[in-house]
N, C-alpha and C. Protein backbone atom coordinates (compact mmCIF):
# COMPACT_ATOMS: atom_id res chain seq x y z
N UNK A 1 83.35 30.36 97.63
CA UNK A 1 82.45 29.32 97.17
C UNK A 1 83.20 28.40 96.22
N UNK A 2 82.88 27.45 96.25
CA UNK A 2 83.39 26.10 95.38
C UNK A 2 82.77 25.66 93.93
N UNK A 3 83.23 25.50 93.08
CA UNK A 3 82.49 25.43 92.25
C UNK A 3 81.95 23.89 91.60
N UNK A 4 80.77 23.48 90.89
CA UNK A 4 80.57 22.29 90.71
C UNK A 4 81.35 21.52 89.49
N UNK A 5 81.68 20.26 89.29
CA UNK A 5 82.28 19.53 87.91
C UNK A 5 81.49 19.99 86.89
N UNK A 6 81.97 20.49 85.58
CA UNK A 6 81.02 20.57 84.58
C UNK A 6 81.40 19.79 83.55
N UNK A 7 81.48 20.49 81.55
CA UNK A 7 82.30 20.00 81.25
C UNK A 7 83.39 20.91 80.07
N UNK A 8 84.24 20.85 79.91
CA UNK A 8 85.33 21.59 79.45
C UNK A 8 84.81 21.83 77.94
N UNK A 9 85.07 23.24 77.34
CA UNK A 9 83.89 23.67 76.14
C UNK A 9 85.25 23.17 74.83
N UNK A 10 84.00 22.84 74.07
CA UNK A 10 84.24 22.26 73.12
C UNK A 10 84.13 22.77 71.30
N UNK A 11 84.86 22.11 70.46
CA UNK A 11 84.77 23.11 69.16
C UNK A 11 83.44 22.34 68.31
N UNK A 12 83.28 22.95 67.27
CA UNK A 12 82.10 22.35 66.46
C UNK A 12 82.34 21.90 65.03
N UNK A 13 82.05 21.23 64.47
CA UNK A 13 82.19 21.08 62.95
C UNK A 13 80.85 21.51 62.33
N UNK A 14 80.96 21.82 60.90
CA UNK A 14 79.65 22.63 60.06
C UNK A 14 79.00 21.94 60.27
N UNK A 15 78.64 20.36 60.72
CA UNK A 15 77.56 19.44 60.77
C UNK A 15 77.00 20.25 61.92
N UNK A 16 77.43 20.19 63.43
CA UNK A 16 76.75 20.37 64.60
C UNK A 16 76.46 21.66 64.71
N UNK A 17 77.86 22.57 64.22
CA UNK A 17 76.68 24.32 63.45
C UNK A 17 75.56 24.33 63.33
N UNK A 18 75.03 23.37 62.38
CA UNK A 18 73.60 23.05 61.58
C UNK A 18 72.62 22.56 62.46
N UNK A 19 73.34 21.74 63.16
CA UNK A 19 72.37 20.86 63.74
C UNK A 19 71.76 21.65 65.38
N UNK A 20 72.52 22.47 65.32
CA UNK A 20 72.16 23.77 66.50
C UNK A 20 71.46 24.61 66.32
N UNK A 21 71.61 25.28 65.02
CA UNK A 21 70.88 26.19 64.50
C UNK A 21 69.45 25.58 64.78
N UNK A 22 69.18 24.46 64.33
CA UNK A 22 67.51 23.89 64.20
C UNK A 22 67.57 23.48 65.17
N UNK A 23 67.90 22.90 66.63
CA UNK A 23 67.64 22.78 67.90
C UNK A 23 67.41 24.02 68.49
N UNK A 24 67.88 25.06 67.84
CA UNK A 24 67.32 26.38 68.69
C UNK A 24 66.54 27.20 68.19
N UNK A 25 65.91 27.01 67.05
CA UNK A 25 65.53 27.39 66.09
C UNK A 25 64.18 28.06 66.51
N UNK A 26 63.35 27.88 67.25
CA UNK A 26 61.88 28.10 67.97
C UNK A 26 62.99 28.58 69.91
N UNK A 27 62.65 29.78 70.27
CA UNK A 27 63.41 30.00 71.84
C UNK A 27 62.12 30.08 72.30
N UNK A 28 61.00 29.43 72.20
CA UNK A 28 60.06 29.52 73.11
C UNK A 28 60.47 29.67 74.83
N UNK A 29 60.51 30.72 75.57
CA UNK A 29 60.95 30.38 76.85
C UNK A 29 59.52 30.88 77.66
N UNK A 30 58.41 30.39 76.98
CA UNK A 30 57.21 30.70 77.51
C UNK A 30 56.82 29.17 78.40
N UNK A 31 56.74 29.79 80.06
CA UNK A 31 56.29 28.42 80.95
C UNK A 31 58.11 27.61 81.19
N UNK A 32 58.79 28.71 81.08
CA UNK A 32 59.79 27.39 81.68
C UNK A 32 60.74 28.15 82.92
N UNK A 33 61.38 29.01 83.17
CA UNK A 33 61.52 29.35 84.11
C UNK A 33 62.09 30.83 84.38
N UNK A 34 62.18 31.01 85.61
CA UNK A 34 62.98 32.64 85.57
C UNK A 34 64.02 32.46 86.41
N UNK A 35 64.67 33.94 86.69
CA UNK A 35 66.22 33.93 87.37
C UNK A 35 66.12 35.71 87.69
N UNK A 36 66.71 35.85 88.74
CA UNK A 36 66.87 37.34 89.22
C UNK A 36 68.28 37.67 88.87
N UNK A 37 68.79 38.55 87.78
CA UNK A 37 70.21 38.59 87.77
C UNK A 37 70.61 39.70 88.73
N UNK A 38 71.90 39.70 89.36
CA UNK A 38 72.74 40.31 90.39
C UNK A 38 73.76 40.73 89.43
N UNK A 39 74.27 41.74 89.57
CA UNK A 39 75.17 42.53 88.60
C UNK A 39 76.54 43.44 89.72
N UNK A 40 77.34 43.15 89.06
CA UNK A 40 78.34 43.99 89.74
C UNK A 40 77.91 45.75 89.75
N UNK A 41 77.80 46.52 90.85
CA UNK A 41 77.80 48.08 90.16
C UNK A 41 79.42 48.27 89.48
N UNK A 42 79.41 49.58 88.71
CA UNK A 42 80.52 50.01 88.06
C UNK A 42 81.81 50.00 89.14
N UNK A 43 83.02 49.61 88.69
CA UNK A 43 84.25 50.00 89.91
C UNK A 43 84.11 51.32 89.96
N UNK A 44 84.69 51.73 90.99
CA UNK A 44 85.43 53.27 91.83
C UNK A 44 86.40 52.52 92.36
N UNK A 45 87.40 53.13 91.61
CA UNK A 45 88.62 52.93 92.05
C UNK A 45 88.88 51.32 91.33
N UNK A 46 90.02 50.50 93.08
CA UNK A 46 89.91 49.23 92.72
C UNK A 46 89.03 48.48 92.92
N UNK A 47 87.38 49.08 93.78
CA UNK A 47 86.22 48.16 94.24
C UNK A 47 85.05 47.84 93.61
N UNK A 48 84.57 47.14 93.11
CA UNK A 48 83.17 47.09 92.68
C UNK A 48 82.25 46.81 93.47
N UNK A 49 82.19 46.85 94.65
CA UNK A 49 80.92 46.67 95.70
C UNK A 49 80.24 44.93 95.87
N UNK A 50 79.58 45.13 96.48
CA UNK A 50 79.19 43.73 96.11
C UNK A 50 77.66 43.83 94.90
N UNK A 51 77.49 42.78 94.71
CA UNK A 51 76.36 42.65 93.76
C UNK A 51 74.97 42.94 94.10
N UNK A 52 74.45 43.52 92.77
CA UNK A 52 72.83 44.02 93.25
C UNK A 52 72.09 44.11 92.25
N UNK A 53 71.11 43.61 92.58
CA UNK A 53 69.80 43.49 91.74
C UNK A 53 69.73 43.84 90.52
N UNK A 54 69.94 43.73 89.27
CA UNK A 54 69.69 44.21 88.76
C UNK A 54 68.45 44.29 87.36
N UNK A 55 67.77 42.85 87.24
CA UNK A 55 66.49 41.92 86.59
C UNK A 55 65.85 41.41 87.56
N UNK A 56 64.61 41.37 87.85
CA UNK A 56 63.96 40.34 88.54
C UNK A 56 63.45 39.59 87.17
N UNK A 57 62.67 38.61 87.60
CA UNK A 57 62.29 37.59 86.82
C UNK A 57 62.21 37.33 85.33
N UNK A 58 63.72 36.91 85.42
CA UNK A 58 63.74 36.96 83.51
C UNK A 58 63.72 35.60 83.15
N UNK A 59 62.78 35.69 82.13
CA UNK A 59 62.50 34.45 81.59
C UNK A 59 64.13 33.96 80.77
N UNK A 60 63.71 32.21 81.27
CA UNK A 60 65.24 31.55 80.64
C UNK A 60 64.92 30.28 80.44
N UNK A 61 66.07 29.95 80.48
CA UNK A 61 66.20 27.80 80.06
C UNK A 61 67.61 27.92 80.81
N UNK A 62 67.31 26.72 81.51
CA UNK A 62 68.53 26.49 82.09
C UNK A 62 69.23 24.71 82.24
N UNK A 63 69.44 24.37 81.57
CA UNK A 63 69.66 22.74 81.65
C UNK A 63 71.25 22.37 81.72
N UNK A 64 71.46 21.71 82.08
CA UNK A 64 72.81 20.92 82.15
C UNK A 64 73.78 20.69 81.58
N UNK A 65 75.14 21.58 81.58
CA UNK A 65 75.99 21.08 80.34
C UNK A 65 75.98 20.11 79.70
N UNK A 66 75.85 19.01 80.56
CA UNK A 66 76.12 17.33 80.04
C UNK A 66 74.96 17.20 79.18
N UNK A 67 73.89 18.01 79.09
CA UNK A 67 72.22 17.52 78.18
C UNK A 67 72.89 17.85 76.92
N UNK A 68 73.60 18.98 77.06
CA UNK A 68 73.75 19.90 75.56
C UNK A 68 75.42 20.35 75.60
N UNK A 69 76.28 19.32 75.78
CA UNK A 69 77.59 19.94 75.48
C UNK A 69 77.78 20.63 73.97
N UNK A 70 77.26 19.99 72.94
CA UNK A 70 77.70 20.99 71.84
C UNK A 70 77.33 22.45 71.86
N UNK A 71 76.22 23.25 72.71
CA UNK A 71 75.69 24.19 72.82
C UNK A 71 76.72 24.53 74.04
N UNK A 72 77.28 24.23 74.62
CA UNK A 72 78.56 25.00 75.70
C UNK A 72 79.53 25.85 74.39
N UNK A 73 79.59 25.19 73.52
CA UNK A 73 80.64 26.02 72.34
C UNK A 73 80.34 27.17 72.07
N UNK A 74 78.81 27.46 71.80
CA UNK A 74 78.50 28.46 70.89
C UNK A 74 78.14 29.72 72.47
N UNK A 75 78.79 29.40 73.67
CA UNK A 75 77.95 30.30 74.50
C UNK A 75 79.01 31.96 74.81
N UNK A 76 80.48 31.25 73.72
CA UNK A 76 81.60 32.45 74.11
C UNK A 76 82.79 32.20 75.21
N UNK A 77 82.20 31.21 75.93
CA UNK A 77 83.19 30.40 77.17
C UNK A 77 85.01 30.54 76.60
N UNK A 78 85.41 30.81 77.59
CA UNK A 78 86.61 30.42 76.92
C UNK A 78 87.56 28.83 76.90
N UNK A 79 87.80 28.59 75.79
CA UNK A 79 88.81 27.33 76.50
C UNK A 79 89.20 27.02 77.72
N UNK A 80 88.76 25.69 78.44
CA UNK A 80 89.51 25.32 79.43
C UNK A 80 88.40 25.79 80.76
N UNK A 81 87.44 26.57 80.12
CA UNK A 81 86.50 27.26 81.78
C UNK A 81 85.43 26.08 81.55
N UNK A 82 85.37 25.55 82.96
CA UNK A 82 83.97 24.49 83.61
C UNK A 82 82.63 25.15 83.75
N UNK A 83 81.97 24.82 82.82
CA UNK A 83 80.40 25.02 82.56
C UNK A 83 79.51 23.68 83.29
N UNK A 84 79.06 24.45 84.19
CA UNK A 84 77.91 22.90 84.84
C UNK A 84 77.03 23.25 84.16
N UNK A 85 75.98 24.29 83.29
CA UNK A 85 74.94 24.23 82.86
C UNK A 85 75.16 25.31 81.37
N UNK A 86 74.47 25.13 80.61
CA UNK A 86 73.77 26.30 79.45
C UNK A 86 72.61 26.87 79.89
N UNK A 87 72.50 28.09 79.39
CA UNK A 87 71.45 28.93 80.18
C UNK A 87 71.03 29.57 78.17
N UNK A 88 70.06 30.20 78.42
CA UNK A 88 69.06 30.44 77.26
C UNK A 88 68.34 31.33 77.27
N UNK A 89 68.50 33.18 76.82
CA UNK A 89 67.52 33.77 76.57
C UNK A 89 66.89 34.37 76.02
N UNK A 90 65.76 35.34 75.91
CA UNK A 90 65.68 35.73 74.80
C UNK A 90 66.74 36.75 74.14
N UNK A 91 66.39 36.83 72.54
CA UNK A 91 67.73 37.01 71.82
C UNK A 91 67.19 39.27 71.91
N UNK A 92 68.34 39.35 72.46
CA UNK A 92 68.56 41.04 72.62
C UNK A 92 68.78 41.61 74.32
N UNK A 93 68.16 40.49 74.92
CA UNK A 93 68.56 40.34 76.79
C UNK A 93 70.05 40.31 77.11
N UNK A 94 69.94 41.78 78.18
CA UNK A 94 70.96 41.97 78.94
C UNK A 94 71.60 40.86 79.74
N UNK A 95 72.44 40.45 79.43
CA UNK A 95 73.33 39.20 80.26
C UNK A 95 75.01 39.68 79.90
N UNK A 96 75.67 39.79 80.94
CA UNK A 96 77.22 39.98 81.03
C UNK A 96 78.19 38.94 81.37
N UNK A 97 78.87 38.91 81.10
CA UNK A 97 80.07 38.04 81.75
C UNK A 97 80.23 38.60 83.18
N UNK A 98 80.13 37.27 84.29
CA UNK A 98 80.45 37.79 85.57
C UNK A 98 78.84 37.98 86.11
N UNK A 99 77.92 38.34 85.55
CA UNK A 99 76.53 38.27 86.33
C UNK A 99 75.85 37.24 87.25
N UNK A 100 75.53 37.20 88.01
CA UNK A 100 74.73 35.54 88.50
C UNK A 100 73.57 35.78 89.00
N UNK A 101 73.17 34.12 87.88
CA UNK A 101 71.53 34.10 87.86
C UNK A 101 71.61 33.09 89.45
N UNK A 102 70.41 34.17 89.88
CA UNK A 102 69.57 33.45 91.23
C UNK A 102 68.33 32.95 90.91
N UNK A 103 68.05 31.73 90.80
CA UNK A 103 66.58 30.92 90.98
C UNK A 103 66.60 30.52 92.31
N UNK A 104 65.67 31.14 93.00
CA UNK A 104 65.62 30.54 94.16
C UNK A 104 67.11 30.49 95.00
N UNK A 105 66.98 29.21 95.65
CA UNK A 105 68.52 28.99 96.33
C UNK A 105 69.75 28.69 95.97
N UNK A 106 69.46 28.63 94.13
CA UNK A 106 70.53 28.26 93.43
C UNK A 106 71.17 28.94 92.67
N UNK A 107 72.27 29.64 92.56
CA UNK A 107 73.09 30.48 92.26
C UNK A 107 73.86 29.75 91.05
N UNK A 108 73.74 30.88 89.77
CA UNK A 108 75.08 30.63 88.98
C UNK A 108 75.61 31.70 88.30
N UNK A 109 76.98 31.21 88.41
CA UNK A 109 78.12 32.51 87.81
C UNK A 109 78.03 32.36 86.24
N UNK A 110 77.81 33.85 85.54
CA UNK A 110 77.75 33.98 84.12
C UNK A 110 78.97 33.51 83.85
N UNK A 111 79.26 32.59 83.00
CA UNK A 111 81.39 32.21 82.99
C UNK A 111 81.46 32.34 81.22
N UNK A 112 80.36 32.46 80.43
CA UNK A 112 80.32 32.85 79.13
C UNK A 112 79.11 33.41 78.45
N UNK A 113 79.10 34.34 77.17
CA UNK A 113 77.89 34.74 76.97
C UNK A 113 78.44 34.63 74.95
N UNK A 114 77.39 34.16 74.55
CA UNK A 114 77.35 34.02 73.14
C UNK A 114 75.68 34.36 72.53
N UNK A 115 76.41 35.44 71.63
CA UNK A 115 74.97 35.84 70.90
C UNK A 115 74.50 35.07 69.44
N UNK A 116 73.07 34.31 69.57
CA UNK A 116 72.76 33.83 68.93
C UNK A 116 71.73 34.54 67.34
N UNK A 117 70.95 33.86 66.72
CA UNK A 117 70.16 34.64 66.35
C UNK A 117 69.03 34.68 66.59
N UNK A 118 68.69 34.44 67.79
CA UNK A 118 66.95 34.21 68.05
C UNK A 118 67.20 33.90 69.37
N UNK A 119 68.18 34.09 70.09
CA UNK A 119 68.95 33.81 71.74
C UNK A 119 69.76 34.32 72.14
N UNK A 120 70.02 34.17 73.27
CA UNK A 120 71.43 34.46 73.76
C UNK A 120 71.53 33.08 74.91
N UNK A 121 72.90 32.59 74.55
CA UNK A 121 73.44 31.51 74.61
C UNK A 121 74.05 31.76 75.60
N UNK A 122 74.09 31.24 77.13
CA UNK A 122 74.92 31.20 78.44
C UNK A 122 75.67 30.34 78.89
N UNK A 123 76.67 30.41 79.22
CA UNK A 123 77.67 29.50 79.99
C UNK A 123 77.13 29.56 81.12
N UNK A 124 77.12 28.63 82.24
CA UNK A 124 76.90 28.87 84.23
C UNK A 124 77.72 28.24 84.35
N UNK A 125 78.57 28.49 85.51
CA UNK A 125 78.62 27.49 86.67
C UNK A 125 78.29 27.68 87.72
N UNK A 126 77.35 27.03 88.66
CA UNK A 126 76.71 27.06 89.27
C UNK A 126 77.49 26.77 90.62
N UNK A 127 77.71 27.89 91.36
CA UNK A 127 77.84 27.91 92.14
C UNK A 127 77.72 27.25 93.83
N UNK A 128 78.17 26.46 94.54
CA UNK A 128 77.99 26.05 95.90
C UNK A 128 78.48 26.06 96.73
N UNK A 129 77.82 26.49 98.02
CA UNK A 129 77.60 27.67 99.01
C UNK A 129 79.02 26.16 100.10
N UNK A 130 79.20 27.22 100.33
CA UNK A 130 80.12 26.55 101.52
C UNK A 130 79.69 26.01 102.57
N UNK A 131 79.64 25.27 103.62
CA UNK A 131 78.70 24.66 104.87
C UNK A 131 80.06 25.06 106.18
């Protein structure tokens, strides 16, 4: 699979620290959407199987790197990895590096995870399917 343009993660100064903290400050994720996460099982050996179920409908936020690039910083991403979206959940939810959220027909790869204090802060890139 190919992956989409996002945008390359970025550092913060104590201003936009601040100014994040109170943009996230309320994680209401009541009425906005869900995602089925797919999880690698444990390796044996050199294989990890393919992916399987492992959340159905977990409540999230999922919007667009480009809405909220300063929030790509705080998600754990590493330098240099393409984030098409930030993802958002509640703060103590199982989310891994490497997991992918399925909404529907749209697939995205966990590519960072940052713990907030009232969230947990996601990197995606969203994945697209080959033709």
């Amino acid at each position: 699979a190919s992956r989409s343009e996002g945008v390359l993660v970025p550092t913060l100064s104590t201003a936009d620290n601040a100014a994040l903290r109170a943009l996230v400050s309320a994680p209401s994720l009541a009425g906005e959407q869900t995602v089925n996460v797919w999880r690698n099982p444990p390796a044996v050996g050199a294989s990890t199987g393919k992916p399987q179920l492992e959340y159905e409908d977990q409540p999230c936020r999922i919007r667009p790197a480009g809405d909220a690039p300063k929030l790509v910083a705080k998600t754990g991403a590493a330098a240099g990895v393409r984030v098409s979206h930030v993802g958002k959940m509640a703060a103590g939810s199982d989310v891994l590096f490497g997991d992918e959220w399925r909404e529907g027909t749209t697939k995205y790869k966990v590519v960072g995870v940052g713990v907030w204090t009232n969230a947990v802060l996601v990197a995606l890139d969203q994945i697209k399917e080959q033709r």
